[in-house]
C-alpha atoms as a PDB file:
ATOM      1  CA  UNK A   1     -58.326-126.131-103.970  1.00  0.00           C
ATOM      2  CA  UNK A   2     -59.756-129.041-104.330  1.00  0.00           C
ATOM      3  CA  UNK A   3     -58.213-130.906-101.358  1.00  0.00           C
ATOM      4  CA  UNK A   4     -58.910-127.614 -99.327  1.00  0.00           C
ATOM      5  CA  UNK A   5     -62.691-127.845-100.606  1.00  0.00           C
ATOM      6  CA  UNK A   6     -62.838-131.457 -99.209  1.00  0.00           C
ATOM      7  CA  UNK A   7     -61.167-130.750 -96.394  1.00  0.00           C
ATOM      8  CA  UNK A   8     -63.735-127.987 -95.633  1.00  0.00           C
ATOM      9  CA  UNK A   9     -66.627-130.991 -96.478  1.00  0.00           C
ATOM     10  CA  UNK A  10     -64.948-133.266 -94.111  1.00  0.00           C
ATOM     11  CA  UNK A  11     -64.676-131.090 -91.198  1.00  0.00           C
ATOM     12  CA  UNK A  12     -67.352-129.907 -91.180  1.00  0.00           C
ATOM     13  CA  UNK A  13     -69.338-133.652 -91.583  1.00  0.00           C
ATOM     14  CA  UNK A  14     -67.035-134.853 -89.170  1.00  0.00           C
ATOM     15  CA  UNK A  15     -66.964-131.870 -86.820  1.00  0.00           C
ATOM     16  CA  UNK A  16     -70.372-130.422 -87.222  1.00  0.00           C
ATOM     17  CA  UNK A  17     -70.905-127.649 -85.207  1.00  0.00           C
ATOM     18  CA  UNK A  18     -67.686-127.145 -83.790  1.00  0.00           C
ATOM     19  CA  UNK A  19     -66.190-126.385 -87.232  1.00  0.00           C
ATOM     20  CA  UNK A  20     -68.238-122.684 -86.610  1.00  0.00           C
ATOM     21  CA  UNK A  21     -65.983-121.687 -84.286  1.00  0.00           C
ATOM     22  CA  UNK A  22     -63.810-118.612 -85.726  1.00  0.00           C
ATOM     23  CA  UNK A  23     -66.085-117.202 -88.621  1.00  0.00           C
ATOM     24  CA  UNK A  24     -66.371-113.467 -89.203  1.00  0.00           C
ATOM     25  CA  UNK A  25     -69.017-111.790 -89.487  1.00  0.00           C
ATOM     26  CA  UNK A  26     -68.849-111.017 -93.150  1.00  0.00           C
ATOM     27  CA  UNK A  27     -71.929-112.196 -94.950  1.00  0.00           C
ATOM     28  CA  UNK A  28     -72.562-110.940 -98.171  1.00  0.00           C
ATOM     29  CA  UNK A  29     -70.233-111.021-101.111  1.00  0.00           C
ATOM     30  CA  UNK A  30     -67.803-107.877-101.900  1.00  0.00           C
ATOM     31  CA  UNK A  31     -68.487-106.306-105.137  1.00  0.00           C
ATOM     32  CA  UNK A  32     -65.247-106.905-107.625  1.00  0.00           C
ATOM     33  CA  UNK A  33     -62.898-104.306-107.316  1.00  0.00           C
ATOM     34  CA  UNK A  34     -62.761-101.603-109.326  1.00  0.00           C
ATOM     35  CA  UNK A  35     -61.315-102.719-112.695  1.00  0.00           C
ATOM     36  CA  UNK A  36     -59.140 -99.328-113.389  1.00  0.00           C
ATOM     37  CA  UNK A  37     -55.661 -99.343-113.222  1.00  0.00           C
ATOM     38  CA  UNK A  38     -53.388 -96.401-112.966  1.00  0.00           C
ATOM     39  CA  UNK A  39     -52.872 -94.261-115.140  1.00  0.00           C
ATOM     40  CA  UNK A  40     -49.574 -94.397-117.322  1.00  0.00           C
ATOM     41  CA  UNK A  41     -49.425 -90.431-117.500  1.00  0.00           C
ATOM     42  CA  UNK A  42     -50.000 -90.175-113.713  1.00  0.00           C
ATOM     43  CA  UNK A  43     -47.137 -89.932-110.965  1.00  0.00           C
ATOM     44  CA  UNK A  44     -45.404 -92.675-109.054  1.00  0.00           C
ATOM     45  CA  UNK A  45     -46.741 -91.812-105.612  1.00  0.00           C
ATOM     46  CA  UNK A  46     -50.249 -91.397-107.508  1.00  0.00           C
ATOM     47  CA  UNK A  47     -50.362 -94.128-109.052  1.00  0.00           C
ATOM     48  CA  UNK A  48     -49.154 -96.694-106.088  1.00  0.00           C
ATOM     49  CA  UNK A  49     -51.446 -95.088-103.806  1.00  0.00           C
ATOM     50  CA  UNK A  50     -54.501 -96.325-106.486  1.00  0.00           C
ATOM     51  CA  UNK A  51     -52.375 -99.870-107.045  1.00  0.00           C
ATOM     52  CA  UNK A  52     -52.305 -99.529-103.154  1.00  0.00           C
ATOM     53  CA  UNK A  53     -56.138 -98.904-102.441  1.00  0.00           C
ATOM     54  CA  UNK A  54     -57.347-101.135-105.611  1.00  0.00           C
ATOM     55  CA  UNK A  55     -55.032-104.085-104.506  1.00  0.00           C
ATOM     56  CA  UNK A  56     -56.590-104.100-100.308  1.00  0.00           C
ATOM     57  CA  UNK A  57     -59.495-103.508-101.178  1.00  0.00           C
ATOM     58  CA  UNK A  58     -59.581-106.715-103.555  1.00  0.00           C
ATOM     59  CA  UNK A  59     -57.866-108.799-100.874  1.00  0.00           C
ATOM     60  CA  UNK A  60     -60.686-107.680 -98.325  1.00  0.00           C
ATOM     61  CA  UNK A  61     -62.954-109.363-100.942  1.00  0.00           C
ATOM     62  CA  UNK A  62     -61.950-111.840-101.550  1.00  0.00           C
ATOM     63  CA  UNK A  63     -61.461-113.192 -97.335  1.00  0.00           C
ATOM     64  CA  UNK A  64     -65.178-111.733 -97.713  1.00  0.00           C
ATOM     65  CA  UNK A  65     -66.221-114.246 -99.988  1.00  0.00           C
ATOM     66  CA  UNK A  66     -64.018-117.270 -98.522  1.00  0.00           C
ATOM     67  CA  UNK A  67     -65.521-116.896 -95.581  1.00  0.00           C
ATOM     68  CA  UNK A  68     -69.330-115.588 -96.680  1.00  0.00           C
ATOM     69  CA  UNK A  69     -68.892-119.528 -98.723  1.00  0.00           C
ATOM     70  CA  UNK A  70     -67.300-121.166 -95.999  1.00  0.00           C
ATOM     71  CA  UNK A  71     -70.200-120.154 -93.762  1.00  0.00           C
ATOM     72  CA  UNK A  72     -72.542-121.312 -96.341  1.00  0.00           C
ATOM     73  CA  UNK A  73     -71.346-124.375 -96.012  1.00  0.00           C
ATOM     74  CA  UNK A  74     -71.257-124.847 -92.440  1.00  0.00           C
ATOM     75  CA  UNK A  75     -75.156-123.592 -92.639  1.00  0.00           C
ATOM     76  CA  UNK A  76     -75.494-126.699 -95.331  1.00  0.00           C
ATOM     77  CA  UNK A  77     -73.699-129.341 -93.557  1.00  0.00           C
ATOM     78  CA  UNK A  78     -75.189-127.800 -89.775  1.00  0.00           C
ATOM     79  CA  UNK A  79     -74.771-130.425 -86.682  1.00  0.00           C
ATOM     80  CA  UNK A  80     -74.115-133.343 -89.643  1.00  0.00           C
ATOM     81  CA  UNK A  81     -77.200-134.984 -88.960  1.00  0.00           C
ATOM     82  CA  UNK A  82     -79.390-136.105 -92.282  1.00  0.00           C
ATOM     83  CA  UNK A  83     -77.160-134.442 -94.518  1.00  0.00           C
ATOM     84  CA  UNK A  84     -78.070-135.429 -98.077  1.00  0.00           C
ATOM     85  CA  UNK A  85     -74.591-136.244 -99.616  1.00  0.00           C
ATOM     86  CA  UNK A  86     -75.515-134.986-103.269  1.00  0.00           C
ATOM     87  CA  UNK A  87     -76.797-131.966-101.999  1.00  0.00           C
ATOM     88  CA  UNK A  88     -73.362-130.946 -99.901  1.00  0.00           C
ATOM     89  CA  UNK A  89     -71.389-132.337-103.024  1.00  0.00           C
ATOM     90  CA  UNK A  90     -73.449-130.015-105.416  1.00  0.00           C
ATOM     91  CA  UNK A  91     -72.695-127.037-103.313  1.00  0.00           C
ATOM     92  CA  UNK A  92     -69.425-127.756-102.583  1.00  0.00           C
ATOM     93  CA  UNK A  93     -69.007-127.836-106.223  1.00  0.00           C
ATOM     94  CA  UNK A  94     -70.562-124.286-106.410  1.00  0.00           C
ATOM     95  CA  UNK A  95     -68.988-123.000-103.986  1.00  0.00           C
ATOM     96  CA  UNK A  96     -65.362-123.719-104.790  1.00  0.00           C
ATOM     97  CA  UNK A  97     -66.215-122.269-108.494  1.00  0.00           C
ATOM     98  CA  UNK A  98     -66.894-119.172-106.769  1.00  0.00           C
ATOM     99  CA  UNK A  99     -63.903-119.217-104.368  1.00  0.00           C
ATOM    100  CA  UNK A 100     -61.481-119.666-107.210  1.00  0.00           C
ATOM    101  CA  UNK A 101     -63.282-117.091-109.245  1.00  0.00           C
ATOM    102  CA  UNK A 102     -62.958-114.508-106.565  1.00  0.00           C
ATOM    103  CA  UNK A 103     -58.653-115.275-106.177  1.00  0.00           C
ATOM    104  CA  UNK A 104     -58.205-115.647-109.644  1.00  0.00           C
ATOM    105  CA  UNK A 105     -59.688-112.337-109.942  1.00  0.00           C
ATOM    106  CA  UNK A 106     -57.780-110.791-107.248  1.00  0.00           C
ATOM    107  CA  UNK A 107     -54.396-112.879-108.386  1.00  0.00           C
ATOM    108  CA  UNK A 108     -54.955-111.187-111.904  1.00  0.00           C
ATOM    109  CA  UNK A 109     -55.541-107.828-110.251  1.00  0.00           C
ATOM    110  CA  UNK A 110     -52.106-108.096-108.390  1.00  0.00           C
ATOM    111  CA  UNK A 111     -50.356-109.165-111.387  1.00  0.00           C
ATOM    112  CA  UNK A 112     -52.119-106.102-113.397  1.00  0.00           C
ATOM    113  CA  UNK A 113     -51.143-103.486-110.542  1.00  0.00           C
ATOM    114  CA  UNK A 114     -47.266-104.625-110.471  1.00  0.00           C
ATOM    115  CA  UNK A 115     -46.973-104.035-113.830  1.00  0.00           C
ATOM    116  CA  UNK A 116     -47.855-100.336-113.537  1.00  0.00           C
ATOM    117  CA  UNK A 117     -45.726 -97.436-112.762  1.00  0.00           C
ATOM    118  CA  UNK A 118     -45.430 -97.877-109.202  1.00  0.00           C
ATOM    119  CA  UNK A 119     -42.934 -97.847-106.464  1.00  0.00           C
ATOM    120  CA  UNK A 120     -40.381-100.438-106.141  1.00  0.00           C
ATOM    121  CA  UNK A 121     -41.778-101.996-102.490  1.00  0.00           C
ATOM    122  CA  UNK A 122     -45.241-102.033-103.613  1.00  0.00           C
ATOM    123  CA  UNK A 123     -44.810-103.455-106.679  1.00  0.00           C
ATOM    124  CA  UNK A 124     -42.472-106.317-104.941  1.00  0.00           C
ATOM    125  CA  UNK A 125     -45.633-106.544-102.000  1.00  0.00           C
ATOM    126  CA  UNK A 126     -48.143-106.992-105.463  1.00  0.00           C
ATOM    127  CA  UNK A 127     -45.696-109.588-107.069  1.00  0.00           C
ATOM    128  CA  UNK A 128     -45.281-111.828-104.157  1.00  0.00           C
ATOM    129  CA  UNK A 129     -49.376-112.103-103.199  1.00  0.00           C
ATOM    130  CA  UNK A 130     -50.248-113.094-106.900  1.00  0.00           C
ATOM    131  CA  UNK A 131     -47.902-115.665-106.366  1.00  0.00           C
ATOM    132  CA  UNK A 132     -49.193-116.570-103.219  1.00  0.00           C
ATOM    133  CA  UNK A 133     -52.757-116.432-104.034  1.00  0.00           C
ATOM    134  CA  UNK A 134     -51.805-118.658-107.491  1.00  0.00           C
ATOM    135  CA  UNK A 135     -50.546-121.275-104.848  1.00  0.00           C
ATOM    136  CA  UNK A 136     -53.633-121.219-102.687  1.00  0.00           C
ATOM    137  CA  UNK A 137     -56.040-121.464-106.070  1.00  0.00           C
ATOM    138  CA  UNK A 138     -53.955-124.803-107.542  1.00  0.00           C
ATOM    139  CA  UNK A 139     -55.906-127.726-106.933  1.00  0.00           C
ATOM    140  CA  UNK A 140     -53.302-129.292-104.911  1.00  0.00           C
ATOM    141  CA  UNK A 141     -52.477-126.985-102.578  1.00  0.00           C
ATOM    142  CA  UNK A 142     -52.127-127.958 -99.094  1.00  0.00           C
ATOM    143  CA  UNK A 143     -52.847-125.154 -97.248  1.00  0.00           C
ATOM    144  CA  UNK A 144     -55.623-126.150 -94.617  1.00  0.00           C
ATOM    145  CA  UNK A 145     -58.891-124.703 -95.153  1.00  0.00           C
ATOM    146  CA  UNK A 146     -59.096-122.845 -91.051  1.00  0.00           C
ATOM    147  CA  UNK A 147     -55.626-120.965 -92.482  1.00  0.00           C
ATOM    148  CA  UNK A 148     -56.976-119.565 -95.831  1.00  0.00           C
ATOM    149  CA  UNK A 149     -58.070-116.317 -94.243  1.00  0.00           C
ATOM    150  CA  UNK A 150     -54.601-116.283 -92.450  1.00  0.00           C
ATOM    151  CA  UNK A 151     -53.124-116.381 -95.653  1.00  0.00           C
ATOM    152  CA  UNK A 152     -55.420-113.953 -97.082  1.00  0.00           C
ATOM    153  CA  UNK A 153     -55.179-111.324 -94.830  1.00  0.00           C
ATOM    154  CA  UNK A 154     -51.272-111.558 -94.583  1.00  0.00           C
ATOM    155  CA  UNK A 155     -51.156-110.649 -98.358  1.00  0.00           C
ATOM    156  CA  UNK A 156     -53.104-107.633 -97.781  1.00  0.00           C
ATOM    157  CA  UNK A 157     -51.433-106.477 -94.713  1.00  0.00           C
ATOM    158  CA  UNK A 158     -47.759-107.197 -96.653  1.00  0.00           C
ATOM    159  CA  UNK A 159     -49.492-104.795 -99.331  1.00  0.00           C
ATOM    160  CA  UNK A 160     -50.833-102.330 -96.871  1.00  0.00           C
ATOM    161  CA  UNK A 161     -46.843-101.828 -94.982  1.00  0.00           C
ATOM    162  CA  UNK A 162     -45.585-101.530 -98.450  1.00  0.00           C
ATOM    163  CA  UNK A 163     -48.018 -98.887 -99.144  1.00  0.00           C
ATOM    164  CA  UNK A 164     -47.605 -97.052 -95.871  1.00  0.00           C
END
């Protein structure tokens, strides 16, 4: 995440305000999902409609807080002009601490939910975006910074036809 955190520096130095283009309107940070898990003693379809709920409503999150940070820094940086370097390196710094607190959270909530008692497409839908979102935390990933929401919000919508 790194690379994507630089990336997201560079742009938006290099780009200034046209990097703004495409934000959402979220603003504030999500509160962490609920930390229960489904019960052992309750049914299937009970329990994957919880692992269902739980899991969306952490992937919403976390795109919440991507892009609430992401338009932090954009506010930072603004048009480029007399941009103090240590200051956008500092919160860059913050920033992707939060970021890959927020999808290592939601990765550990995925992996947590699969292992429950819950139906076979769901679980498969849970296994496959902690993967993903274990890919997009490494430091090295690749994926550009304007796709991360992309990313997040095919995870969730992969969960949510599972679930349906």
């Amino acid at each position: 995440m790194r690379r994507l955190v630089g990336a997201m520096m560079l742009g938006l130095v290099v780009l200034g305000a046209a990097a703004a283009c495409g934000s959402d309107d979220g603003k504030a940070d999500a509160a962490a999902p609920s930390s229960s898990v489904p019960s052992a003693t309750a049914s299937a379809p009970d329990a994957t409609k919880a692992a269902c709920d739980e899991a969306v409503a952490g992937g919403e999150a976390a795109a919440r807080v991507f892009t609430t940070k992401w338009d932090e820094l954009k506010a930072l940086v603004g048009d480029g002009e007399n941009v103090e370097q240590a200051a956008v390196e500092a919160k860059v710094a913050e920033l992707e601490t939060s970021i890959r607190g927020e999808f290592k959270k939601w990765t550990e909530k995925l992996t947590e939910l699969a292992a429950t008692d819950i139906e076979a497409p769901v679980k498969a839908a849970l296994t496959e975006g902690a993967a993903t979102m274990t890919k997009l935390n490494r430091p090295d990933d690749p994926t550009p910074t304007g796709q991360v929401t992309t990313v997040l919000a095919g995870i969730t919508t992969k969960i949510k036809t599972a679930c349906a």
